[in-house]
Structure formats: C-alpha cells, structure tokens
N, C-alpha and C. Protein backbone atom coordinates (compact mmCIF):
# COMPACT_ATOMS: atom_id res chain seq x y z
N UNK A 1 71.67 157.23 96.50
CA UNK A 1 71.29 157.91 97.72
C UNK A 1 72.00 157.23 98.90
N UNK A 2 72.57 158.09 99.80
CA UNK A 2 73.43 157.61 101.30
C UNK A 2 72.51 157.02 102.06
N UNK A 3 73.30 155.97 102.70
CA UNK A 3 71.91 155.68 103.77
C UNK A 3 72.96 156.32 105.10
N UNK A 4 71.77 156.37 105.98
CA UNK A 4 72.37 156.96 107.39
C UNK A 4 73.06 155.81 107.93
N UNK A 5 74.38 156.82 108.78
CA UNK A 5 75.25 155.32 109.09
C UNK A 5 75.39 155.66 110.83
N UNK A 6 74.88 154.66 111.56
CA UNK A 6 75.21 154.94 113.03
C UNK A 6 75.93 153.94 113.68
N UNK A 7 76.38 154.52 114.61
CA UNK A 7 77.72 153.37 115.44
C UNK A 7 77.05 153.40 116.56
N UNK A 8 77.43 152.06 116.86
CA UNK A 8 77.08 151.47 118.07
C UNK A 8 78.32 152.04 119.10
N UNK A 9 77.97 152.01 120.50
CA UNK A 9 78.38 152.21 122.01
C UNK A 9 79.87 151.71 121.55
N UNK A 10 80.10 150.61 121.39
CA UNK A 10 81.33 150.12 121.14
C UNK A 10 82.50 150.92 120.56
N UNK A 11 81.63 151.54 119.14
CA UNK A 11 82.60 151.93 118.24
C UNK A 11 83.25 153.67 119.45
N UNK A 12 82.56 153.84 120.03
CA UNK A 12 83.03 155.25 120.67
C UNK A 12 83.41 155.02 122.39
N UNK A 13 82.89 153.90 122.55
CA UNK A 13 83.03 153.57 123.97
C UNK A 13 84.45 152.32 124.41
N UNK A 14 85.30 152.07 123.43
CA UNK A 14 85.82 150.72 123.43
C UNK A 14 86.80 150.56 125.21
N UNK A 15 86.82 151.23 125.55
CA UNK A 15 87.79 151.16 126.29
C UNK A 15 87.08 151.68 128.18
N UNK A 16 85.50 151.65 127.71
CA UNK A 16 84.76 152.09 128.97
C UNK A 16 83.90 150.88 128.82
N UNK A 17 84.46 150.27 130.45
CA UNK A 17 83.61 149.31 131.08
C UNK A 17 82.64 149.68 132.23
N UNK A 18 81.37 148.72 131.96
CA UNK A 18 80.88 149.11 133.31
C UNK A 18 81.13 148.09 134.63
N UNK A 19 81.18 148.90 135.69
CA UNK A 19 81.92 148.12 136.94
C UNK A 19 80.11 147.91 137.62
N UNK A 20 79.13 148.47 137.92
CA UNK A 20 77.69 148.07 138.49
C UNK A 20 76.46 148.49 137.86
N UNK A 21 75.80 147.89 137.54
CA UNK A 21 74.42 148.20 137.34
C UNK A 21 73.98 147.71 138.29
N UNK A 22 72.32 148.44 138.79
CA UNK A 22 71.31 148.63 139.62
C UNK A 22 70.27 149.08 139.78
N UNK A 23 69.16 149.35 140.17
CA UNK A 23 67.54 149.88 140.55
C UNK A 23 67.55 150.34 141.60
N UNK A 24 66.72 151.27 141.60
CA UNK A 24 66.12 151.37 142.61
C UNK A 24 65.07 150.77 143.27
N UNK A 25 65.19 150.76 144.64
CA UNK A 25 64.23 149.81 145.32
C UNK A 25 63.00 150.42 146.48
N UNK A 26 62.08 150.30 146.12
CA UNK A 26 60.94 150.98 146.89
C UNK A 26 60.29 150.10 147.97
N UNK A 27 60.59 149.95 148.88
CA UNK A 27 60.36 149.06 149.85
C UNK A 27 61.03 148.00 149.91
N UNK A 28 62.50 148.03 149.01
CA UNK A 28 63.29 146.48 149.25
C UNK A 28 62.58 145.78 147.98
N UNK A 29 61.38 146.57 147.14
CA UNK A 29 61.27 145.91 145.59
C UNK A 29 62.16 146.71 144.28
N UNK A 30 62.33 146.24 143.60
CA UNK A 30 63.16 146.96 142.67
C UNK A 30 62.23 147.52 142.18
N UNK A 31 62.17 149.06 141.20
CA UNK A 31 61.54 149.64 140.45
C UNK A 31 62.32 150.19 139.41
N UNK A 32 61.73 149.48 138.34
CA UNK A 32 62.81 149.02 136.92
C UNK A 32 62.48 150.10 135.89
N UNK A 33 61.66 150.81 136.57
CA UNK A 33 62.02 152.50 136.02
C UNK A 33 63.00 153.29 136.14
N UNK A 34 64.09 153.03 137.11
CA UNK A 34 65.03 153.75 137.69
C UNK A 34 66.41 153.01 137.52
N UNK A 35 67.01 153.36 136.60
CA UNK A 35 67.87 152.07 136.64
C UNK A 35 69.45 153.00 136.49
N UNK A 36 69.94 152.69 137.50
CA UNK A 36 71.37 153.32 137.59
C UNK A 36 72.99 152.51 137.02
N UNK A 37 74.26 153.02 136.23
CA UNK A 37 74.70 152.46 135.93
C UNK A 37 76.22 153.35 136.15
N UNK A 38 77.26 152.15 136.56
CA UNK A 38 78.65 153.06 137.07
C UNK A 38 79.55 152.42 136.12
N UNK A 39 80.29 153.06 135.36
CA UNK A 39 81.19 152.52 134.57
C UNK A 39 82.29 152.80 135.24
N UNK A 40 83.82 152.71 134.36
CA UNK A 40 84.96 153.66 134.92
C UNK A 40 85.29 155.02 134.59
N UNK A 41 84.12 155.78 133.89
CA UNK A 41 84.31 156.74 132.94
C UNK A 41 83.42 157.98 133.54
N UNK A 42 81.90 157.40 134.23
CA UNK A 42 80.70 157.91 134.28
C UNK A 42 79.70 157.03 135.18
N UNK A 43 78.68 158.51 135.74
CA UNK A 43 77.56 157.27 136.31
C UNK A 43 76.68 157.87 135.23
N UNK A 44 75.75 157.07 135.09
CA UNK A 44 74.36 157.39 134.01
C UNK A 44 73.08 156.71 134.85
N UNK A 45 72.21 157.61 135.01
CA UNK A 45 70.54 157.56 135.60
C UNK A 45 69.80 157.73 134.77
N UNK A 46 69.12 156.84 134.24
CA UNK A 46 67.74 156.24 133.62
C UNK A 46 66.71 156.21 134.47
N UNK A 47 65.83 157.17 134.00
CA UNK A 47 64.20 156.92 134.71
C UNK A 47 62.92 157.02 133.62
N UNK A 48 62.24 157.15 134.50
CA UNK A 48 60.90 157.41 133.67
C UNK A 48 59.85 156.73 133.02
N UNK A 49 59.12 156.37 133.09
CA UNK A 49 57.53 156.15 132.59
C UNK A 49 56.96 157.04 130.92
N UNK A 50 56.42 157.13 131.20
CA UNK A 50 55.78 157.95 130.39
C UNK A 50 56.74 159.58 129.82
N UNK A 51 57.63 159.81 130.86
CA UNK A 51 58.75 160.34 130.59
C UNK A 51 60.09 159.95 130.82
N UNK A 52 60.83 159.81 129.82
CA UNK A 52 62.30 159.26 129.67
C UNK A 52 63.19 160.22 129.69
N UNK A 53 64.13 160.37 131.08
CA UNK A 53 64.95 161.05 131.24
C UNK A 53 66.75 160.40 131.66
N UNK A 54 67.52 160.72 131.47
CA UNK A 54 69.20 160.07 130.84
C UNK A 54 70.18 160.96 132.14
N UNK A 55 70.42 161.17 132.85
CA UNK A 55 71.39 161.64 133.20
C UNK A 55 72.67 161.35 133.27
N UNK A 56 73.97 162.02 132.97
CA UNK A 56 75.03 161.95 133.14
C UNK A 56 76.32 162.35 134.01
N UNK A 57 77.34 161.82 134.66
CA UNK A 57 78.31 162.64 135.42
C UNK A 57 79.08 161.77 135.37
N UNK A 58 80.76 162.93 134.30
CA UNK A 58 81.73 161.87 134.27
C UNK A 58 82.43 162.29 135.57
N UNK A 59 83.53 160.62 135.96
CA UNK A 59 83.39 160.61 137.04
C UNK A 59 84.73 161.27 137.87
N UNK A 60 85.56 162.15 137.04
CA UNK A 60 86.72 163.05 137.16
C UNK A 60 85.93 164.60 137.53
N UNK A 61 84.61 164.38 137.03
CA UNK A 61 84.16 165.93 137.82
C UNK A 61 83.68 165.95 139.23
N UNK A 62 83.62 164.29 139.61
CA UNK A 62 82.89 164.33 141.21
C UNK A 62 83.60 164.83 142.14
N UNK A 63 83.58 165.99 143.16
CA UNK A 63 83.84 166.61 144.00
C UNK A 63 83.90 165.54 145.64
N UNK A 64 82.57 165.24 145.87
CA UNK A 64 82.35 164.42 147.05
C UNK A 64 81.53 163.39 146.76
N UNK A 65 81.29 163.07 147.81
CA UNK A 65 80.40 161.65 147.83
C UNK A 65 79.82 161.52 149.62
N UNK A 66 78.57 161.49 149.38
CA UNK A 66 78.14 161.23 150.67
C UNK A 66 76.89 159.43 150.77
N UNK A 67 76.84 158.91 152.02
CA UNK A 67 75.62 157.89 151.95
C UNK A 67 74.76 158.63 153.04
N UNK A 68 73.31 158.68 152.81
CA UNK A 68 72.22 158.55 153.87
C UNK A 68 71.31 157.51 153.42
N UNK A 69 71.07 157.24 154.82
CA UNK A 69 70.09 156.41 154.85
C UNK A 69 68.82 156.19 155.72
N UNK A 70 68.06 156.44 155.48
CA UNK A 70 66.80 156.82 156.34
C UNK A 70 66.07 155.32 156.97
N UNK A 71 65.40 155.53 157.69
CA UNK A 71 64.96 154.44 158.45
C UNK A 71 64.33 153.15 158.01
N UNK A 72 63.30 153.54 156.84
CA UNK A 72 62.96 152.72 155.84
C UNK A 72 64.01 151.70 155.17
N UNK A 73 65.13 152.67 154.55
CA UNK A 73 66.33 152.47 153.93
C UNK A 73 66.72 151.54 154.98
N UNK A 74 67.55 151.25 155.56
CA UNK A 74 67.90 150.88 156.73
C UNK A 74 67.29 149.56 157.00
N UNK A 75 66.21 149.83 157.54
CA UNK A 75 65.58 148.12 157.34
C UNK A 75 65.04 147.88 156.42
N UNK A 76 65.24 147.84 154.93
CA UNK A 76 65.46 146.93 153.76
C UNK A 76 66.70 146.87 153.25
N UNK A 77 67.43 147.57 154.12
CA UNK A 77 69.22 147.22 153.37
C UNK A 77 69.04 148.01 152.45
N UNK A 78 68.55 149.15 152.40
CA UNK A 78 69.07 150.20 151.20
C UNK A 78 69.66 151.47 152.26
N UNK A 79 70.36 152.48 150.52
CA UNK A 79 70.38 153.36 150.93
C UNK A 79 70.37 154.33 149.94
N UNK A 80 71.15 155.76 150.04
CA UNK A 80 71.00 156.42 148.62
C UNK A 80 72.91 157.07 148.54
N UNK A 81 73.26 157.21 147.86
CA UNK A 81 74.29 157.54 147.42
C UNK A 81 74.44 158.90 147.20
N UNK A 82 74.53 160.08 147.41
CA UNK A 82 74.59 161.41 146.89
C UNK A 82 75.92 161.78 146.39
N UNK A 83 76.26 162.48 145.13
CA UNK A 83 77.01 162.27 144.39
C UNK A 83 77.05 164.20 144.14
N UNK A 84 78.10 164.90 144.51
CA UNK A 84 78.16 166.43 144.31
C UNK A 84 79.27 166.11 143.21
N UNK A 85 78.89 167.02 142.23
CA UNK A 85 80.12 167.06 141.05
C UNK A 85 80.03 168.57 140.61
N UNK A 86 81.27 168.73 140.08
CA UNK A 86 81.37 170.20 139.39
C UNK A 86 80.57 170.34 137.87
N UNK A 87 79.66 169.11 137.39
CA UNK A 87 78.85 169.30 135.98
C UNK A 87 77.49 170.31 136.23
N UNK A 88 77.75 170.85 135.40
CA UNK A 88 76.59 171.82 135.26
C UNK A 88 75.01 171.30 134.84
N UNK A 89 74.79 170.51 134.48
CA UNK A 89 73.56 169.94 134.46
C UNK A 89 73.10 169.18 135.62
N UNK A 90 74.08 168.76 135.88
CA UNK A 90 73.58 167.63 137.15
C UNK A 90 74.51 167.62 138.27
N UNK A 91 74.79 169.38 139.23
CA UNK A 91 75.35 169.62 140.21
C UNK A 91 75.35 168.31 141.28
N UNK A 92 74.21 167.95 141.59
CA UNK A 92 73.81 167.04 142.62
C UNK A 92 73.13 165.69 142.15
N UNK A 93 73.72 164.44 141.87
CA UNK A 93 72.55 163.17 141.77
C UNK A 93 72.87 162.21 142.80
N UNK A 94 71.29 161.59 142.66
CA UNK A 94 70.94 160.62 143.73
C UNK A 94 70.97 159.52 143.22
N UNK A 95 71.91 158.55 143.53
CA UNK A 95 71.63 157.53 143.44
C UNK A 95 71.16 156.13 144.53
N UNK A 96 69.50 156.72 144.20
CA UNK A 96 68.85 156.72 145.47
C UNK A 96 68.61 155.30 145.63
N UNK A 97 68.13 154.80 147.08
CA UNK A 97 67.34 153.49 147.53
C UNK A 97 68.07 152.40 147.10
N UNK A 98 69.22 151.87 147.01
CA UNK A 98 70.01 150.66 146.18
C UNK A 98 70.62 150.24 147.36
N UNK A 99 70.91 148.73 147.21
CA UNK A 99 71.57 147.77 147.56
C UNK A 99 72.88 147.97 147.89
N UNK A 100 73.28 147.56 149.02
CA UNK A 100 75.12 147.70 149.00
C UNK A 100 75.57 148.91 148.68
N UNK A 101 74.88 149.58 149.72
CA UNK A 101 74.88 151.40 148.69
C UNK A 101 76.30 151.63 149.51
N UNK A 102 76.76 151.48 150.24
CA UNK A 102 78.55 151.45 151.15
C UNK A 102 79.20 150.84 150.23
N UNK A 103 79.11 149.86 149.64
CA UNK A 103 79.80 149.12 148.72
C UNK A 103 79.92 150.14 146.95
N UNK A 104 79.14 150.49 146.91
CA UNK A 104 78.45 151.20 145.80
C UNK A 104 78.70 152.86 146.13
N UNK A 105 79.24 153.34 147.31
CA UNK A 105 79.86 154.44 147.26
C UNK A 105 81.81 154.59 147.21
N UNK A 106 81.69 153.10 148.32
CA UNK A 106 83.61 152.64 147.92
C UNK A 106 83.93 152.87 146.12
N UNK A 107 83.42 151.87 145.88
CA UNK A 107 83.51 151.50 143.75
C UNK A 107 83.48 153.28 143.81
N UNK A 108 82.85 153.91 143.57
CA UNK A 108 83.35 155.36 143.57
C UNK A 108 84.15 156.15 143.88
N UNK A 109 84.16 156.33 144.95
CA UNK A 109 85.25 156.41 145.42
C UNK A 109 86.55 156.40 145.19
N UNK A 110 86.82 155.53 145.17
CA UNK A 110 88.03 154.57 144.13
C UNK A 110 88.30 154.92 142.81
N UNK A 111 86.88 154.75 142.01
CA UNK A 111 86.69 155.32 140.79
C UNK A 111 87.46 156.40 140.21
N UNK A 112 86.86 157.74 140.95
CA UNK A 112 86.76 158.55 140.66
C UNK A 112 88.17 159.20 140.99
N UNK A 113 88.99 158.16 142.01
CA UNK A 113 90.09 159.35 142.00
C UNK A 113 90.79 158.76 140.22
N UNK A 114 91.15 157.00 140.13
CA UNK A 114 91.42 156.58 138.85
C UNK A 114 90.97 157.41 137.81
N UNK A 115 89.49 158.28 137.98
CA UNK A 115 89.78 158.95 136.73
C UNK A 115 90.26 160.10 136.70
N UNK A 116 90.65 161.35 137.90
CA UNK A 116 91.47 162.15 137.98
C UNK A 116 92.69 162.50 137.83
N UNK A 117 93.29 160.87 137.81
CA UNK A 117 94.42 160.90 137.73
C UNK A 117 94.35 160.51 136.31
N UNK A 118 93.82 160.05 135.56
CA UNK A 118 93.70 159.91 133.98
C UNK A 118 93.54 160.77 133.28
N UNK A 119 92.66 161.74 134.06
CA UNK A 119 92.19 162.95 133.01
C UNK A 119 92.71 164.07 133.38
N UNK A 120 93.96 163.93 134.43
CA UNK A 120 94.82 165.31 135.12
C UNK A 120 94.37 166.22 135.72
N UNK A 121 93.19 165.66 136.54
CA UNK A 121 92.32 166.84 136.81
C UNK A 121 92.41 166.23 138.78
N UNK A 122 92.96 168.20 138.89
CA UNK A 122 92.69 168.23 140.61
C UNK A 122 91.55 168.93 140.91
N UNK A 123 91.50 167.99 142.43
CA UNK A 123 90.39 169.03 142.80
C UNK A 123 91.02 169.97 143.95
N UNK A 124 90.64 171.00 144.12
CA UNK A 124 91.03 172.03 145.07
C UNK A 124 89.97 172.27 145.84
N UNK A 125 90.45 172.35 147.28
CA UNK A 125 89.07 172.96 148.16
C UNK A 125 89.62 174.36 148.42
N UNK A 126 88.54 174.90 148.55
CA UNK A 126 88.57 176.37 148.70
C UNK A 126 88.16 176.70 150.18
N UNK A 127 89.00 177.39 151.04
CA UNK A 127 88.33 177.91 152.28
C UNK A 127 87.61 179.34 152.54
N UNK A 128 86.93 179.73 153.25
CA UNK A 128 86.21 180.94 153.47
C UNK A 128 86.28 181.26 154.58
C-alpha cells in the first residue's frame, strides 16, 4: 500500500524568498492573529481565530499601491498599506495597522515592478 507523499514549501518554492514579515498592531500592540507576509513573488494574509483565513496576491498582478493613515495610526507609528491588484479573489487587500508601513509600501513598490518585468507583464492604464 502507497503512503501519501507531500512536499514541503521548499520543494515548489526554491527560488521565492521572503523580503518582510509582520502583524498587525491594535493600539501599537501586535495582534498575532493577523500576520502578514511579502516575499518577491507574493503578499500572503493570515488571520483568524476561530476562523482561519489565507489570502493571496502575486505581486506582478498589483496595479497600485496606496498608504493611509488615520490618527490613531499616526500616533503609534502605524499605518495600513492598500494594495489594488487585477486578482480576482482579492481585488483590494489591506495590509492594515503595521510598522514602517512607508517603508513596507517602498519594498513593494520596487517589488512589484521586479516581478513584471519577470513575468512580462504590463500594466496599461485606461482613460475615460
């Protein structure tokens, strides 16, 4: 009888590093339910309690990138990251309330054109 055979991250991932991991922070405390992660490939959002939810967006589909930061944000040194991409599951993510979130939208930034130009993919704006 076969036994089931599974591969680790490595065996499919060898060549994707991650450049930041992070939390979110609720008053300037981390909340280690929320845990955000930027490779050179993808961002991935981890949340949940009692419900465990995964999100994904590789990072050749991101369109824009915006920071707000609200007043709270602001005086604890956070902010949130908003992230518009052309993926159909996850048009819009937040990568909300974090640290060095200017710093943490540059690394994107940056990112994301490196992977456009890897994966040959333009973006076009469209006028109306």
């Amino acid at each position: 009888m076969a036994e089931d055979v599974f591969y680790t991250d490595e065996d499919f991932n060898a060549d994707e590093k991650t450049l930041w991991k992070g939390y979110r922070r609720i008053l300037g405390i981390k909340d280690f339910f929320t845990k955000y992660t930027i490779t050179n490939k993808r961002i991935i959002v981890e949340s949940g309690v009692l419900r465990y939810t995964s999100e994904e967006v590789m990072l050749f589909r991101v369109n824009d990138l915006s920071l707000r930061k609200g007043i709270l944000e602001r005086a604890v040194s956070c902010g949130t990251v908003v992230v518009r991409s052309s993926d159909k599951n996850s048009p819009i993510l937040n990568i909300g309330s974090i640290r060095d979130s200017e710093k943490v939208r540059n690394l994107l930034s940056h990112q994301v054109e490196i992977a456009r130009k890897e994966a040959r993919v333009r973006n076009t704006e469209y006028s109306m």
